[in-house]
C-alpha atoms as a PDB file:
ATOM      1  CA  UNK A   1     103.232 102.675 110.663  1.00  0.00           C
ATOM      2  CA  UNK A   2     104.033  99.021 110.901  1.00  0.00           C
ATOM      3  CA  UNK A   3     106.313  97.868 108.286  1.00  0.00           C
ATOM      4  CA  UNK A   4     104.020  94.904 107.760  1.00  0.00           C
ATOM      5  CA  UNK A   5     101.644  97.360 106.293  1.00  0.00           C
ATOM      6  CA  UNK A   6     104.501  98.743 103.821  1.00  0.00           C
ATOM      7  CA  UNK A   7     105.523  95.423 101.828  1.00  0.00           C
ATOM      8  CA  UNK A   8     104.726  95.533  98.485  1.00  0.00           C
ATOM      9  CA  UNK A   9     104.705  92.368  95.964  1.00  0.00           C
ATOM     10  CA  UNK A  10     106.137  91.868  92.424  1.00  0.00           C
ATOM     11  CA  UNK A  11     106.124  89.075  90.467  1.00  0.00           C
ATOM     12  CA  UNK A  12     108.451  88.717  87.174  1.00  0.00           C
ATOM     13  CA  UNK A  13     109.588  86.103  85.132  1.00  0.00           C
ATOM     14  CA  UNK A  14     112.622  84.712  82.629  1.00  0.00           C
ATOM     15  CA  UNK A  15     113.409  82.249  80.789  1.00  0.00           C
ATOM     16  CA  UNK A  16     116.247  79.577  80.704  1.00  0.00           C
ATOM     17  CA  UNK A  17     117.821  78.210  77.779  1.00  0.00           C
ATOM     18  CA  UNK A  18     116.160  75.056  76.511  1.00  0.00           C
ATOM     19  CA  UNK A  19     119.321  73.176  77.706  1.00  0.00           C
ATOM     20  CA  UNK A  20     119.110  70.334  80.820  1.00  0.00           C
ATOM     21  CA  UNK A  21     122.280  70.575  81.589  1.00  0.00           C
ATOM     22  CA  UNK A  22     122.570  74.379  81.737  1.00  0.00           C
ATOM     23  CA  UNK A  23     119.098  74.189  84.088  1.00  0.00           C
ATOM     24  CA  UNK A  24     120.756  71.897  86.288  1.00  0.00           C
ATOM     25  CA  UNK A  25     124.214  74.182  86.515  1.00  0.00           C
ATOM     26  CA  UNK A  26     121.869  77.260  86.859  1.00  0.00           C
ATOM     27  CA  UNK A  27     120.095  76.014  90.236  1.00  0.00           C
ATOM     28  CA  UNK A  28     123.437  74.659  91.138  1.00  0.00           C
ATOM     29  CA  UNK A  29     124.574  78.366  91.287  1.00  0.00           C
ATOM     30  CA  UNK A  30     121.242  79.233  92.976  1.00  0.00           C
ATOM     31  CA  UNK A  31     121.869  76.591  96.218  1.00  0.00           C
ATOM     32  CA  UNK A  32     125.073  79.225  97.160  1.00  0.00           C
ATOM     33  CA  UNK A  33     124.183  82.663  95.990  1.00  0.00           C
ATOM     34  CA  UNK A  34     127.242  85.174  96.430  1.00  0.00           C
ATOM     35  CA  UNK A  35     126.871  86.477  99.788  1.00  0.00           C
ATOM     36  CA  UNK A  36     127.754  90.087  97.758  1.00  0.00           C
ATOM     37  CA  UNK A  37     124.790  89.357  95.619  1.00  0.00           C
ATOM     38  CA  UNK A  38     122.601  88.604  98.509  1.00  0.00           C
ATOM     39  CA  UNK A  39     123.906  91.579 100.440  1.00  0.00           C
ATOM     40  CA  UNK A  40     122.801  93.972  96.897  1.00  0.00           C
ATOM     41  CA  UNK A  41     119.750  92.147  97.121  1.00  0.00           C
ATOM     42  CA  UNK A  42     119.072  93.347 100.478  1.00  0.00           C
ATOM     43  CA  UNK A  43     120.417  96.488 100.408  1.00  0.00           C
ATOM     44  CA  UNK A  44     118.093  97.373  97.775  1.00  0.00           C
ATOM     45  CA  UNK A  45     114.815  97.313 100.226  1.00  0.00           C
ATOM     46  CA  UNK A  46     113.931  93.443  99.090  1.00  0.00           C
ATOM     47  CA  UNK A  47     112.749  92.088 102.003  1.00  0.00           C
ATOM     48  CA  UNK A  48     111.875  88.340 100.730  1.00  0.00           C
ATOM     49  CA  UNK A  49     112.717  87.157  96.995  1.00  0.00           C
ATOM     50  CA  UNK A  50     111.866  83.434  95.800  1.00  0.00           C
ATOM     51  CA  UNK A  51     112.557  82.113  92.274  1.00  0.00           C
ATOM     52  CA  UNK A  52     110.399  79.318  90.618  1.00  0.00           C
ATOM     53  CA  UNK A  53     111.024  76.818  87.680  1.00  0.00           C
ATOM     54  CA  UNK A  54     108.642  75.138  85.638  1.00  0.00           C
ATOM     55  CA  UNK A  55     110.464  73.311  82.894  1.00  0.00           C
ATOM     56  CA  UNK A  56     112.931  76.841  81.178  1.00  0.00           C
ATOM     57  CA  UNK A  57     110.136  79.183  82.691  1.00  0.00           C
ATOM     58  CA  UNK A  58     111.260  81.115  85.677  1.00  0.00           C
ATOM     59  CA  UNK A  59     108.394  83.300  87.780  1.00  0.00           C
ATOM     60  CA  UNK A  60     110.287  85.153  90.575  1.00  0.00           C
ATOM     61  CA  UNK A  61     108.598  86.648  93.572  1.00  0.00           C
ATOM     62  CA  UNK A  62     109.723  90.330  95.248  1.00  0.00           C
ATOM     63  CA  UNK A  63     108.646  91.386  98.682  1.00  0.00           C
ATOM     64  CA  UNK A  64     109.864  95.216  99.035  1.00  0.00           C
ATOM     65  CA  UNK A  65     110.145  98.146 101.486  1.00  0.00           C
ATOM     66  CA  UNK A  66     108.579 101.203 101.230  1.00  0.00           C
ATOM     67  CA  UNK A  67     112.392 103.302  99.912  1.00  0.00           C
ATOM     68  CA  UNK A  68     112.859 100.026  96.914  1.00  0.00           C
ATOM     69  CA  UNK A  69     112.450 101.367  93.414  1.00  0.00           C
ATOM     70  CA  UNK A  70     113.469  99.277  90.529  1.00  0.00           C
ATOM     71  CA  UNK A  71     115.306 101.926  88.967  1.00  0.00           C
ATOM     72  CA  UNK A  72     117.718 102.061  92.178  1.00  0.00           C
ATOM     73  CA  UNK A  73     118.356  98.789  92.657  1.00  0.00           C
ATOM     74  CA  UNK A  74     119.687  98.612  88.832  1.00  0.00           C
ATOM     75  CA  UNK A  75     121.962 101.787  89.148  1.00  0.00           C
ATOM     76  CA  UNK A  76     123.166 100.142  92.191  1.00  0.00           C
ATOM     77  CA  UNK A  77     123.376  96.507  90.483  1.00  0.00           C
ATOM     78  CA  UNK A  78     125.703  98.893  87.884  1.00  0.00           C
ATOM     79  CA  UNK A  79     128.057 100.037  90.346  1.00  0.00           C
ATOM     80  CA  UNK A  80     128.753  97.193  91.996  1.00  0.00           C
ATOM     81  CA  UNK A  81     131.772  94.999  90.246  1.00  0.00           C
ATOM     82  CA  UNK A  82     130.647  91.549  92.093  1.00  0.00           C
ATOM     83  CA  UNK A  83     126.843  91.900  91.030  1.00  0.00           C
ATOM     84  CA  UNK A  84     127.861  92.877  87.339  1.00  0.00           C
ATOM     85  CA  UNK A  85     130.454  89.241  87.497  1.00  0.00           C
ATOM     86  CA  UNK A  86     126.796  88.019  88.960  1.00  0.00           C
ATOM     87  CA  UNK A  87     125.069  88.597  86.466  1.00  0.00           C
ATOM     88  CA  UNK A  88     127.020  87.914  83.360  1.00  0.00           C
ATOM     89  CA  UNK A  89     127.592  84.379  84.463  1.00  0.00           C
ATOM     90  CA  UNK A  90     123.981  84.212  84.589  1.00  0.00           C
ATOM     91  CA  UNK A  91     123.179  85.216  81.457  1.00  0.00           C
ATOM     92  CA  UNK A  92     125.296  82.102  80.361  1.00  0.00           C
ATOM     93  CA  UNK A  93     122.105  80.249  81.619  1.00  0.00           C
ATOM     94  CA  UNK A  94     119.257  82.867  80.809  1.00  0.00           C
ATOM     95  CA  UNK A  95     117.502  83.884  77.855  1.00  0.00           C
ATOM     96  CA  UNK A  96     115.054  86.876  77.240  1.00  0.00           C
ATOM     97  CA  UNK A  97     111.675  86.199  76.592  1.00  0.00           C
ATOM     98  CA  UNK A  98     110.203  87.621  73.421  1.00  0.00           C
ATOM     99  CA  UNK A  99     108.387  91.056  74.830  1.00  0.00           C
ATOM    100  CA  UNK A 100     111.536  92.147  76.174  1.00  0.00           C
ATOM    101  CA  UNK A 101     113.140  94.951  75.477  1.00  0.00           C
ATOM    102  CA  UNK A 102     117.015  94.742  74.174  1.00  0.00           C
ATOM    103  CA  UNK A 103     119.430  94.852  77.752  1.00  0.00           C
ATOM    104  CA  UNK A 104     116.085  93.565  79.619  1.00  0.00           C
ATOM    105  CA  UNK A 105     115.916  90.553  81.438  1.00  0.00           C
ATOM    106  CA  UNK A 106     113.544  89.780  84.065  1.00  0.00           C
ATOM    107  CA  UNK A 107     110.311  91.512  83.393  1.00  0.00           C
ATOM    108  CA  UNK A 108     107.224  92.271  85.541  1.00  0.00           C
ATOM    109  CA  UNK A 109     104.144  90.394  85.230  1.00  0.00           C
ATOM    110  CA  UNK A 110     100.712  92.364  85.516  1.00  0.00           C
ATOM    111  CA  UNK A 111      98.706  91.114  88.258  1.00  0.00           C
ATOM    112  CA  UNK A 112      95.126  89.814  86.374  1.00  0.00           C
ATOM    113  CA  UNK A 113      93.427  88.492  90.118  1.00  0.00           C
ATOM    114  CA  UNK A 114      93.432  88.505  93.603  1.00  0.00           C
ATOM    115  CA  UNK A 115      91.394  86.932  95.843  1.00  0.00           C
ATOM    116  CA  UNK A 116      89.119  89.341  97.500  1.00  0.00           C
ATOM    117  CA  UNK A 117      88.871  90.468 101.248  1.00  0.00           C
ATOM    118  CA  UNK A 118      85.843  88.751 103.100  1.00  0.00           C
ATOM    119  CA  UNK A 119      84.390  92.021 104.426  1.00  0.00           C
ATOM    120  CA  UNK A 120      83.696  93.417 100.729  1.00  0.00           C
ATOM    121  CA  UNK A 121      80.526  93.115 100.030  1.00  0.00           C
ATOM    122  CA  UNK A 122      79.180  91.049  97.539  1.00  0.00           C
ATOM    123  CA  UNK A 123      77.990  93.528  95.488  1.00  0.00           C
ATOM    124  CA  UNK A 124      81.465  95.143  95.582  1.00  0.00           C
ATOM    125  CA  UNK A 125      82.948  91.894  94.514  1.00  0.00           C
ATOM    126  CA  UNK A 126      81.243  92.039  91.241  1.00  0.00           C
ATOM    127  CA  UNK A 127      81.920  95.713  90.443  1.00  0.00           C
ATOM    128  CA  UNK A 128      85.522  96.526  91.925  1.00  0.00           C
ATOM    129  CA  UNK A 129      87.829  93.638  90.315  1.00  0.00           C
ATOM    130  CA  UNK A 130      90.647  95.480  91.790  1.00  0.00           C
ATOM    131  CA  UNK A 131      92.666  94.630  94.977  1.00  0.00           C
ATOM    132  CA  UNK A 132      94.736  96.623  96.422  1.00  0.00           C
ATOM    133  CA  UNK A 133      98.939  95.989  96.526  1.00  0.00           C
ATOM    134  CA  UNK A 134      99.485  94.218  99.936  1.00  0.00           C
END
C-alpha cells in the first residue's frame, strides 16, 4: 500500500510563558533545531511536523507513519541524552496549559470538524459528522 495512504495527522498544542523576550529567544532556538533533535524526530516515524504561534499559544502539527506511537517516541526521547538537554532548555520557555497532567507538556487536541469528501452524499453529510484520519 502506498505510504501516502498511511499518514496519519495530530494536532497538539502548548503554551509559552507570557514573556516577549522569552517568545522571541524560543523561535530563535526554533530557526536551528539540533540536528540530534531533528534526527529523534524522524526516527520516530514523523514524517512532517510544523509548530504555530499565536501570541503564548502554540498549536503543533504531526504527520506520522504507520510504526509511530506516541508512547515510543517518548521512551526513545528518554534515552536519548541530547533530546533530554533539548528539552529542558525548552521548558525554560514553555509552560503547561491547565488540563495537563503533572510531567505533560504538549497535549493532543480532539479533532471537532473536517471538511467532508464531495462524493458523500448529502444525506450522509447530515448524519455521519465523522471523517475519517487521513
Amino acid at each position: 500500500m502506498d505510504s501516502e495512504y498511511m499518514r496519519r495527522r495530530y494536532c497538539l498544542t502548548l503554551d509559552l510563558k507570557d514573556n516577549p523576550e522569552l517568545i522571541a529567544e524560543y523561535r530563535k532556538y526554533h530557526q536551528h533545531v539540533w540536528p540530534e533533535v531533528i534526527q529523534s524526530i524522524r526516527a520516530s516515524g514523523i514524517l512532517d511536523m510544523e509548530i504555530y504561534l499565536l501570541g503564548k499559544r502554540m498549536f503543533m502539527i504531526i504527520e506520522v507513519d504507520e510504526k509511530f506511537t506516541f508512547e515510543a517516541k517518548m521512551q526513545a526521547d528518554r534515552n536519548n541524552p541530547k533530546v533530554q538537554e533539548w528539552e529542558q532548555l525548552m521548558w525554560k520557555f514553555q509552560q503547561s496549559l491547565p488540563e495537563a497532567k503533572p510531567g505533560e507538556k504538549w497535549l493532543q487536541m480532539e479533532r471537532i470538524f473536517c471538511l467532508p469528501k464531495r462524493s458523500m452524499s448529502d444525506a450522509s453529510l447530515m448524519t455521519s459528522g465523522v471523517c475519517s484520519q487521513e
